[in-house]
C-alpha atoms as a PDB file:
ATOM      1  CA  UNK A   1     113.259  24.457   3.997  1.00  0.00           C
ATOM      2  CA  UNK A   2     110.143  25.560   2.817  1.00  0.00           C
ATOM      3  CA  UNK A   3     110.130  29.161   2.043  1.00  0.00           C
ATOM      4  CA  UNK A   4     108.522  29.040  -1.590  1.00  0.00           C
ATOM      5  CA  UNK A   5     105.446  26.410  -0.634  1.00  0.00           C
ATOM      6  CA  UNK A   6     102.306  28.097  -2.053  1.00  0.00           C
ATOM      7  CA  UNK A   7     104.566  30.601  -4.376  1.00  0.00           C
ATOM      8  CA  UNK A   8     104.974  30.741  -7.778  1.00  0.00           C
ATOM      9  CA  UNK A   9     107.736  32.421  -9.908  1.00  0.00           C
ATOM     10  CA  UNK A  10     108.975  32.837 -13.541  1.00  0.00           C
ATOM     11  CA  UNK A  11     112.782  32.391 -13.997  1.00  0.00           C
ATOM     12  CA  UNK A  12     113.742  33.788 -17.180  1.00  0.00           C
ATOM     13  CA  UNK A  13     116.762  32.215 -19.084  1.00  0.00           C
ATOM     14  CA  UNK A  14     115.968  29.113 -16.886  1.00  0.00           C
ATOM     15  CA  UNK A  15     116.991  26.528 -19.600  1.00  0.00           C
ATOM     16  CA  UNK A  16     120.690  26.675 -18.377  1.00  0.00           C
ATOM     17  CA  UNK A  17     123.636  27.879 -15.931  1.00  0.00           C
ATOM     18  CA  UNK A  18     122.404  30.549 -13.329  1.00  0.00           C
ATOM     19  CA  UNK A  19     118.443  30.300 -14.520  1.00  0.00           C
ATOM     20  CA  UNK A  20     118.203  26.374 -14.099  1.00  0.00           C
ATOM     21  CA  UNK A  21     119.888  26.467 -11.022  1.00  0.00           C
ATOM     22  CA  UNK A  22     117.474  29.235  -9.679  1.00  0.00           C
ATOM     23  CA  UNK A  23     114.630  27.325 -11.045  1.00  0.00           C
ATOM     24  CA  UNK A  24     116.060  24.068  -9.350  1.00  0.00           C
ATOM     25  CA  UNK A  25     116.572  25.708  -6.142  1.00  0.00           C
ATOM     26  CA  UNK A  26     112.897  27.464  -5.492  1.00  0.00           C
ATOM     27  CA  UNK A  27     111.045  24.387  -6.736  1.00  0.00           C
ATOM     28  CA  UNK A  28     112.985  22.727  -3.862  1.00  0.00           C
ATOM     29  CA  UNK A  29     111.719  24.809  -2.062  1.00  0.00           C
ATOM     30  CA  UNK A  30     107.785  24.389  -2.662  1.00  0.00           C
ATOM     31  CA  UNK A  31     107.828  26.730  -5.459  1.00  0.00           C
ATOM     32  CA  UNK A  32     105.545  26.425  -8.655  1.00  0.00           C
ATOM     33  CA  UNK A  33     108.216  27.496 -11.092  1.00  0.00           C
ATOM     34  CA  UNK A  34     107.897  28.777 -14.863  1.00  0.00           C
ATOM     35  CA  UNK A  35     111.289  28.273 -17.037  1.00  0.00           C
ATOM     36  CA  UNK A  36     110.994  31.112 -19.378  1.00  0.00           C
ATOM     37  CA  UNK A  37     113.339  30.512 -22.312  1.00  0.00           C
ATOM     38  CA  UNK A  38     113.798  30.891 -26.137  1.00  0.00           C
ATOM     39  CA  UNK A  39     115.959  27.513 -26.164  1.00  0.00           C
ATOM     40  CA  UNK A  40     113.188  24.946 -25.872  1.00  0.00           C
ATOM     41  CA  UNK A  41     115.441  21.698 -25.758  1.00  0.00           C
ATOM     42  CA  UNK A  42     116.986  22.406 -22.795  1.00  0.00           C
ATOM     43  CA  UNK A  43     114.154  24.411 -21.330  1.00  0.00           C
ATOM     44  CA  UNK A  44     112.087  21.651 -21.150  1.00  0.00           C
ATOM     45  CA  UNK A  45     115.003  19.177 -20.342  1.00  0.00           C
ATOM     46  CA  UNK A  46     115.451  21.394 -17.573  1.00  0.00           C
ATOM     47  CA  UNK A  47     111.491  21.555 -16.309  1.00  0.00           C
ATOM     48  CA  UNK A  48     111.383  17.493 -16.937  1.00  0.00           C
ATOM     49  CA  UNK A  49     114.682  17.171 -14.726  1.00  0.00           C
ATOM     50  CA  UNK A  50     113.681  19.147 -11.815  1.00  0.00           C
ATOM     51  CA  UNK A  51     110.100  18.213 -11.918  1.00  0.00           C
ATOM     52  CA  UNK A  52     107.199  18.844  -9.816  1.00  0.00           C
ATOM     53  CA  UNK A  53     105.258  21.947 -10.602  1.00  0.00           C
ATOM     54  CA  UNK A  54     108.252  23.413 -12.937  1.00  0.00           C
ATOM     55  CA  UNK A  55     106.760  24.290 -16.547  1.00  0.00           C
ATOM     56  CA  UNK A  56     108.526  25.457 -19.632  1.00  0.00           C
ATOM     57  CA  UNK A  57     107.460  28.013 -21.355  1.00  0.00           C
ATOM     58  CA  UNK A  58     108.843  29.197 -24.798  1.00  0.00           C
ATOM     59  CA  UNK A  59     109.659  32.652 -24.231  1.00  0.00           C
ATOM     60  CA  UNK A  60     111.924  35.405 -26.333  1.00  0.00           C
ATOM     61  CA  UNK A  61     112.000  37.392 -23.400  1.00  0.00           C
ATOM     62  CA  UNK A  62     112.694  40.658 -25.741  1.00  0.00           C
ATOM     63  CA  UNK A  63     108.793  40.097 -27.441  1.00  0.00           C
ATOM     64  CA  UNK A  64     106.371  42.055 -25.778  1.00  0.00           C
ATOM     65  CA  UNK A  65     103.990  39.174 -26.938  1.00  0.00           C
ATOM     66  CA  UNK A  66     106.064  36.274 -25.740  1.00  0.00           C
ATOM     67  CA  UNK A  67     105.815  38.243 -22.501  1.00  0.00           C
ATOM     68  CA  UNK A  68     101.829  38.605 -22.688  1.00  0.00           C
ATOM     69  CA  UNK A  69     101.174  35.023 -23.610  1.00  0.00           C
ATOM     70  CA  UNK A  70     103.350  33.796 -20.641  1.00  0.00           C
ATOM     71  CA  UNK A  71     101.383  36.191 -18.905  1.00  0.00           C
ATOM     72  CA  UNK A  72      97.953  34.573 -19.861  1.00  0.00           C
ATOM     73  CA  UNK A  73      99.257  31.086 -19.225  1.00  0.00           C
ATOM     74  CA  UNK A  74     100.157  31.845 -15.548  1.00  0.00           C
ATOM     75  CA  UNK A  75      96.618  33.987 -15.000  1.00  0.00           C
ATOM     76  CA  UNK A  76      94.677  30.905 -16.911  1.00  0.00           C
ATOM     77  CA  UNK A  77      96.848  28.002 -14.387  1.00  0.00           C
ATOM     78  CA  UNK A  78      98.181  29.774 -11.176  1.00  0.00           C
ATOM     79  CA  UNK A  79      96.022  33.304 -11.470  1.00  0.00           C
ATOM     80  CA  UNK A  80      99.372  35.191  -9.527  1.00  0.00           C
ATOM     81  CA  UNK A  81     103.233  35.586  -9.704  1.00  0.00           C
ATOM     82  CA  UNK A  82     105.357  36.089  -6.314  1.00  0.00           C
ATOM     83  CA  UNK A  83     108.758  35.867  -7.516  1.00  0.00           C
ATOM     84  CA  UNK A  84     110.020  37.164 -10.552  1.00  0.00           C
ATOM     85  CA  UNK A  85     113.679  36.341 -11.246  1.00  0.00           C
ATOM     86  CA  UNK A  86     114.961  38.444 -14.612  1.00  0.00           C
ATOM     87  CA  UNK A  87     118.069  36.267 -15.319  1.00  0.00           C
ATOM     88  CA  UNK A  88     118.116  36.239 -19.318  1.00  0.00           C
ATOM     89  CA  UNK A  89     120.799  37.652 -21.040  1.00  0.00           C
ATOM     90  CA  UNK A  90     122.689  38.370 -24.599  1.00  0.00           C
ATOM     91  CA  UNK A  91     126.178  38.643 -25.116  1.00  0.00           C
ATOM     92  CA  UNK A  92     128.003  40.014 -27.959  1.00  0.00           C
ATOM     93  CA  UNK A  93     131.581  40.911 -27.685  1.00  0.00           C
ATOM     94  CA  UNK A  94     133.941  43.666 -29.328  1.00  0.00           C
ATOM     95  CA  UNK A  95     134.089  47.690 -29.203  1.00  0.00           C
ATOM     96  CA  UNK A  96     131.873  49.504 -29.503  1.00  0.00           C
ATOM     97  CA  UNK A  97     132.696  51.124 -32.796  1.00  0.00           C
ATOM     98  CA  UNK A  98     133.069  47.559 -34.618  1.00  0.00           C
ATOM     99  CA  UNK A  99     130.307  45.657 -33.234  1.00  0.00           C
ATOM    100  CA  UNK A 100     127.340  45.309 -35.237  1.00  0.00           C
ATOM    101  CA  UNK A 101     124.079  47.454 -34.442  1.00  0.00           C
ATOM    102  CA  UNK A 102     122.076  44.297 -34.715  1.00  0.00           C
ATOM    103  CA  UNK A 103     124.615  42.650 -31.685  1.00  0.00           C
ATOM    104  CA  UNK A 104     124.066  45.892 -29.773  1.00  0.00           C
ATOM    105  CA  UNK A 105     120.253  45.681 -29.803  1.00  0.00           C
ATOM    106  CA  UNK A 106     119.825  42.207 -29.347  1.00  0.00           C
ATOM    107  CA  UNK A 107     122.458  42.223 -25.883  1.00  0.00           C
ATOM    108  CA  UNK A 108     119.955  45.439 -24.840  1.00  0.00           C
ATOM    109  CA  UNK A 109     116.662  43.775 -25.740  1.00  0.00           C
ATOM    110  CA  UNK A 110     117.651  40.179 -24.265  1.00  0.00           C
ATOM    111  CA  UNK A 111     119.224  41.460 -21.371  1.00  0.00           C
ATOM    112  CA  UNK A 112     117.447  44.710 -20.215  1.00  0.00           C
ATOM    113  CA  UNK A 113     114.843  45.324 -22.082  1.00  0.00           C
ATOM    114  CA  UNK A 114     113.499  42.065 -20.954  1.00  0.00           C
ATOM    115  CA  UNK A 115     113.181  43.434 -17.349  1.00  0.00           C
ATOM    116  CA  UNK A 116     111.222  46.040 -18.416  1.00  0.00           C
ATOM    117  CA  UNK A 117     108.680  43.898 -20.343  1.00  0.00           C
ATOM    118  CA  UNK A 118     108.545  41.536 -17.229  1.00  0.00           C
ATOM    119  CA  UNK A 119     107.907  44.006 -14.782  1.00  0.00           C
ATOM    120  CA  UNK A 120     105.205  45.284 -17.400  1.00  0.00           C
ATOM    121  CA  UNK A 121     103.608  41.747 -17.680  1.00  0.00           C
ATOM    122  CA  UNK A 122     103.943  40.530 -14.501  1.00  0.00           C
ATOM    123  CA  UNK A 123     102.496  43.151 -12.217  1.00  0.00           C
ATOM    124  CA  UNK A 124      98.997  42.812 -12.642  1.00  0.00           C
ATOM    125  CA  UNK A 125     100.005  39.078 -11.243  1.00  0.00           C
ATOM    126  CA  UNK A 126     101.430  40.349  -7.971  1.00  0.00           C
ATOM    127  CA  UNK A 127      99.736  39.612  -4.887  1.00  0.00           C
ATOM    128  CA  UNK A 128      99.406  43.262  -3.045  1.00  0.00           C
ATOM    129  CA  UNK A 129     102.256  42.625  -0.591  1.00  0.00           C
ATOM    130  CA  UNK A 130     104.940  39.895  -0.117  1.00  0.00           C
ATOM    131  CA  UNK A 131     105.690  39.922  -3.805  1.00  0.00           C
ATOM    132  CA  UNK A 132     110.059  39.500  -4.493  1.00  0.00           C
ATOM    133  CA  UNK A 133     111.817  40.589  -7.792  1.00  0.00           C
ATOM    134  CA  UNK A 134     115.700  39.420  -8.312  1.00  0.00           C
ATOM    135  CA  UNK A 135     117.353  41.101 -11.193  1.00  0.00           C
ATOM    136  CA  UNK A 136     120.565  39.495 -11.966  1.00  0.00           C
ATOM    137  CA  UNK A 137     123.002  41.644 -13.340  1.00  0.00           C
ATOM    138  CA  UNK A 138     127.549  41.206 -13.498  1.00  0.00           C
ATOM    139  CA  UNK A 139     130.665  42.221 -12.412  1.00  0.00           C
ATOM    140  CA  UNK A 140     130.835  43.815 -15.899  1.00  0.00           C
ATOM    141  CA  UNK A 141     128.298  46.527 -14.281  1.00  0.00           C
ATOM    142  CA  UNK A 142     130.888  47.895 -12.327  1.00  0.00           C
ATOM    143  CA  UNK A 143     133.828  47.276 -13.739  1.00  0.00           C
ATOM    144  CA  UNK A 144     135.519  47.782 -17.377  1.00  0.00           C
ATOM    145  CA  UNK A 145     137.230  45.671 -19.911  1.00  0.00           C
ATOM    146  CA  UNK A 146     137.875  45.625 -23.482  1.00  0.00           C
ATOM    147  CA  UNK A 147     135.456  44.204 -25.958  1.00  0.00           C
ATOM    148  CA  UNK A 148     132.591  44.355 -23.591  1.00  0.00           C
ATOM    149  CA  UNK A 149     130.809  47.452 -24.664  1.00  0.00           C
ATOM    150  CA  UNK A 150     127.168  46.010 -25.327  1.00  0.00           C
ATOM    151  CA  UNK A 151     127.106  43.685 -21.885  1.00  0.00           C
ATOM    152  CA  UNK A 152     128.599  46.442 -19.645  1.00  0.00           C
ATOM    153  CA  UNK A 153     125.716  48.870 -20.784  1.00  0.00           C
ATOM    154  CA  UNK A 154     122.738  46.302 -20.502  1.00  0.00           C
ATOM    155  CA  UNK A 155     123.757  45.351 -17.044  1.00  0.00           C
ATOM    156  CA  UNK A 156     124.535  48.458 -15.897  1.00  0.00           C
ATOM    157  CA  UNK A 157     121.338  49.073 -16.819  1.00  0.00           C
ATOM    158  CA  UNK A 158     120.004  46.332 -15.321  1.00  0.00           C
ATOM    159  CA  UNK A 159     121.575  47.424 -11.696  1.00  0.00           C
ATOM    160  CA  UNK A 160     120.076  50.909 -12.600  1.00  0.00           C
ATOM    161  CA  UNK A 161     116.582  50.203 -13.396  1.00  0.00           C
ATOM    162  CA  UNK A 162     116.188  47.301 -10.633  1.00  0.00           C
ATOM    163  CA  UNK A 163     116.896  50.675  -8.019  1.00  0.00           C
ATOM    164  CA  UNK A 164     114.358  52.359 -10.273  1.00  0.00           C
ATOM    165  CA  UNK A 165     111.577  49.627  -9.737  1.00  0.00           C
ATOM    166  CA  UNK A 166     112.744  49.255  -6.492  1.00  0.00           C
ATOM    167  CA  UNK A 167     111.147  52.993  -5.513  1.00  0.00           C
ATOM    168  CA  UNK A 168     108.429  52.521  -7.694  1.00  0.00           C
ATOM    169  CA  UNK A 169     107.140  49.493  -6.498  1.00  0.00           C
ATOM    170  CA  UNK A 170     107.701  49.905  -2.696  1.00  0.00           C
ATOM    171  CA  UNK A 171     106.265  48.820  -0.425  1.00  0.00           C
ATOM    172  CA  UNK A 172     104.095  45.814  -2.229  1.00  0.00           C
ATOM    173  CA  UNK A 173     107.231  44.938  -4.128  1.00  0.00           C
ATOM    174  CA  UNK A 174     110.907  44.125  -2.911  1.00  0.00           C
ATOM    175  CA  UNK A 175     113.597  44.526  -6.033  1.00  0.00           C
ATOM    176  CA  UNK A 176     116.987  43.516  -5.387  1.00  0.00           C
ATOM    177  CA  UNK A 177     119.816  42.710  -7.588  1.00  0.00           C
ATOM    178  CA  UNK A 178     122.373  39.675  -7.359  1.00  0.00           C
ATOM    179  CA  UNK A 179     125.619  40.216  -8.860  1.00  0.00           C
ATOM    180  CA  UNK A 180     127.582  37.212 -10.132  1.00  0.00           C
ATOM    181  CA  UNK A 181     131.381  37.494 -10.682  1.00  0.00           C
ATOM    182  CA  UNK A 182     132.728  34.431 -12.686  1.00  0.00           C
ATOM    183  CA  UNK A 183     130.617  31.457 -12.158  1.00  0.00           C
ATOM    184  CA  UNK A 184     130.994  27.986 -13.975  1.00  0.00           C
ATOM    185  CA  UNK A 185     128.181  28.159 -16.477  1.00  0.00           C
ATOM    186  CA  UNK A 186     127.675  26.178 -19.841  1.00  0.00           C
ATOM    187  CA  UNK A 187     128.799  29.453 -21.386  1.00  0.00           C
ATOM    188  CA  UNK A 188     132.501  28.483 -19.978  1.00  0.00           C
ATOM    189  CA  UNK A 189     131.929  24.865 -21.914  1.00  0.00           C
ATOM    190  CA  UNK A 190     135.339  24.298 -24.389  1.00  0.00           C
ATOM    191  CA  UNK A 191     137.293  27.288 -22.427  1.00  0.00           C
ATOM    192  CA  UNK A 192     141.238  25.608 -22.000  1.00  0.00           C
ATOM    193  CA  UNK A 193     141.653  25.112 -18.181  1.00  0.00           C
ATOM    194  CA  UNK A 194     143.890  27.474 -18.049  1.00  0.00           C
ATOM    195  CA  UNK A 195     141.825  30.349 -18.640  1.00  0.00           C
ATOM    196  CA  UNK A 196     139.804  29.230 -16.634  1.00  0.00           C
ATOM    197  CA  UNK A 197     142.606  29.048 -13.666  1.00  0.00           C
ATOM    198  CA  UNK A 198     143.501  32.506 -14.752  1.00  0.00           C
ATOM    199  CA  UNK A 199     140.007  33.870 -14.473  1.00  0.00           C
ATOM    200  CA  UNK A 200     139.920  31.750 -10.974  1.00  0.00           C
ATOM    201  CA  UNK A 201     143.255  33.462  -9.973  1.00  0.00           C
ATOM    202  CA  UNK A 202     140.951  36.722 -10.693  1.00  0.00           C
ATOM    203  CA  UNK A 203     139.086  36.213  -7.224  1.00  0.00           C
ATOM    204  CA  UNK A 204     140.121  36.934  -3.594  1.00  0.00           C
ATOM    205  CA  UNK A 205     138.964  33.196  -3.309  1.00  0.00           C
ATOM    206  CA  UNK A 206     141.170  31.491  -6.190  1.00  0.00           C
ATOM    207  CA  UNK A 207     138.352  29.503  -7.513  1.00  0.00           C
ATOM    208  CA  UNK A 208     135.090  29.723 -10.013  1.00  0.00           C
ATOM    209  CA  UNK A 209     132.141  30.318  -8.401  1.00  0.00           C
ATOM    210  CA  UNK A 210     128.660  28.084  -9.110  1.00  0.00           C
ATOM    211  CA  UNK A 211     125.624  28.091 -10.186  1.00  0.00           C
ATOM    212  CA  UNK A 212     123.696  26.814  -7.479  1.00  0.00           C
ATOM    213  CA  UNK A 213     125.818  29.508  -4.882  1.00  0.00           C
ATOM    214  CA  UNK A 214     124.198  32.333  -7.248  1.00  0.00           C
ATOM    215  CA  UNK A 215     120.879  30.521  -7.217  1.00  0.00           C
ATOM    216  CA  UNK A 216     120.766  30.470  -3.293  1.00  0.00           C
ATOM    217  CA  UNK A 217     121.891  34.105  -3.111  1.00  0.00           C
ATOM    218  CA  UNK A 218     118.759  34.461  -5.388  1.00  0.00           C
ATOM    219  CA  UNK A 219     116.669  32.296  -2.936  1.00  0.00           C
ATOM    220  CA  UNK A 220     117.497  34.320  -0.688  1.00  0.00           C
ATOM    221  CA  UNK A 221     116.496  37.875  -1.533  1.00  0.00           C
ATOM    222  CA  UNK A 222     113.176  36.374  -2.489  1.00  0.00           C
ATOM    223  CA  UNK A 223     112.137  34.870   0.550  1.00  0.00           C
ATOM    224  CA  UNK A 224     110.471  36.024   3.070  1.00  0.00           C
ATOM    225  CA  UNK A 225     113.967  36.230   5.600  1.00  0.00           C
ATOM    226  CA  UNK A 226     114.956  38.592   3.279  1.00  0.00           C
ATOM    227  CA  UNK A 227     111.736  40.748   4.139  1.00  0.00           C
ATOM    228  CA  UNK A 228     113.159  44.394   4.898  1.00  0.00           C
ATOM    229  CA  UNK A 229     116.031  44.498   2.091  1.00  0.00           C
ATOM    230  CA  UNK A 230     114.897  45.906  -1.107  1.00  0.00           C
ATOM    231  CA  UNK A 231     117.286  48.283  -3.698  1.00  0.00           C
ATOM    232  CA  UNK A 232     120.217  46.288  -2.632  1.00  0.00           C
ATOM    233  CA  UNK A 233     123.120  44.664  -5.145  1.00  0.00           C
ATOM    234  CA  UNK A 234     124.240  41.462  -3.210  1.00  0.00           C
ATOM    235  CA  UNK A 235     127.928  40.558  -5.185  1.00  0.00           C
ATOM    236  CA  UNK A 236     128.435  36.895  -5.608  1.00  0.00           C
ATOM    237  CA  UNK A 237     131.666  37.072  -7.203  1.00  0.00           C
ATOM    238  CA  UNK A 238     134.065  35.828  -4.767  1.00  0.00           C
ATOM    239  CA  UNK A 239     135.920  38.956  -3.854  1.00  0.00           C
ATOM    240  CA  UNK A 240     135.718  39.516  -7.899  1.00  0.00           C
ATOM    241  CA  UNK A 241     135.152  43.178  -7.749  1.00  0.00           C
ATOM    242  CA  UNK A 242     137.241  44.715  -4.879  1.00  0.00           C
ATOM    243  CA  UNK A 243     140.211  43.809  -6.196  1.00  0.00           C
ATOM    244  CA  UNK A 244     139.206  44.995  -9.736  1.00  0.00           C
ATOM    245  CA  UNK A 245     137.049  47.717  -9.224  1.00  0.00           C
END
């Protein structure tokens, strides 16, 4: 398939896990694909694996001017954006009374704040019609557990404001949201298998999910087949959140 060939799209927090998979998949597809990311080894061990038209791009996706120099480098090369896939995120664990203002701000600014400044930077790219955001937001939006105070609020956020831009932006502009349940990222790296079974056991499916099964879940809302859903949260969790909700 071909569904990307002539498009071009920033994936932010594309250096690893859920954003390099995304990135892999749409350049795949014919995609030109930016890696936005603050961690420039992998970043651009990422963009060098895939290959192609995939470029790395040092981005703090929390910096307004991170945000407009990315900007300028895709007007200056590509002049246009089609997909925007807000995937970067900050995690900082404990309640809320003991965790550290600094932790809070950072999961906020990292996570949803960075949605905001994309939308912000990336419009004026947007071709008139056709153009696809993907927010990718958690489990942890809809459900509660201890010691994750700062993530639940940022992506709950995240599901929030992705309806928000959804009405704002319509009809030019589809914005849906994926929502990944446990998936076997870098982040799960050192983790004793059998938390990992537990977490597994978690899911009507008994297993981890991927990566790449997010990343095509992604592919999907921003292609063109998925052309009349927009303000929609598409659960990739393997059963994840009906049995815990």
């Amino acid at each position: 398939m071909n569904r990307f060939e002539g498009k071009v799209a920033v994936v932010t927090g594309g250096a690893k896990g859920i954003g390099a998979a995304t990135a892999r998949r749409l350049a795949s597809e014919g995609a030109v694909v930016y890696v936005a990311d603050v961690d420039r080894e992998h970043g651009e061990k990422t963009a060098a694996d895939i290959g192609g038209n995939v470029h790395f791009v040092h981005c703090d996706v929390g910096s307004s001017a991170d945000w407009a120099a990315l900007a300028t480098e895709i007007e200056g090369g590509q002049g246009k954006v089609d997909v925007f896939v807000s995937n970067a995120y900050a995690i900082r664990f404990g309640p809320a009374h003991l965790l550290d203002e600094d932790d809070w701000d950072r999961t906020l600014e990292v996570t949803l704040k960075a949605l905001y400044l994309g939308i912000k930077a990336l419009t004026p790219l947007a071709p008139a019609t056709g153009a696809a955001v993907v927010a990718v937001s958690s489990v942890h939006a809809h459900a509660s557990f201890p010691g994750f105070a700062a993530y639940a609020a940022a992506k709950g956020g995240v599901s929030a404001l992705a309806r928000q831009l959804a009405i704002e932006y319509a009809p030019g502009v589809r914005v849906n949201t994926v929502v990944p349940g446990p998936i076997l990222t870098p982040q799960w790296d050192g983790v004793p298998a059998e938390s990992i079974a537990d977490e597994s056991g978690r899911t009507l499916l008994g297993r981890m999910g991927g990566a790449e099964e997010v990343a095509a879940a992604v592919a999907f809302l921003a292609s063109d087949e998925a052309g009349f859903i927009t303000g929609a949260e598409l659960p990739v969790d393997g059963g994840w959140l009906i049995r815990h909700r």
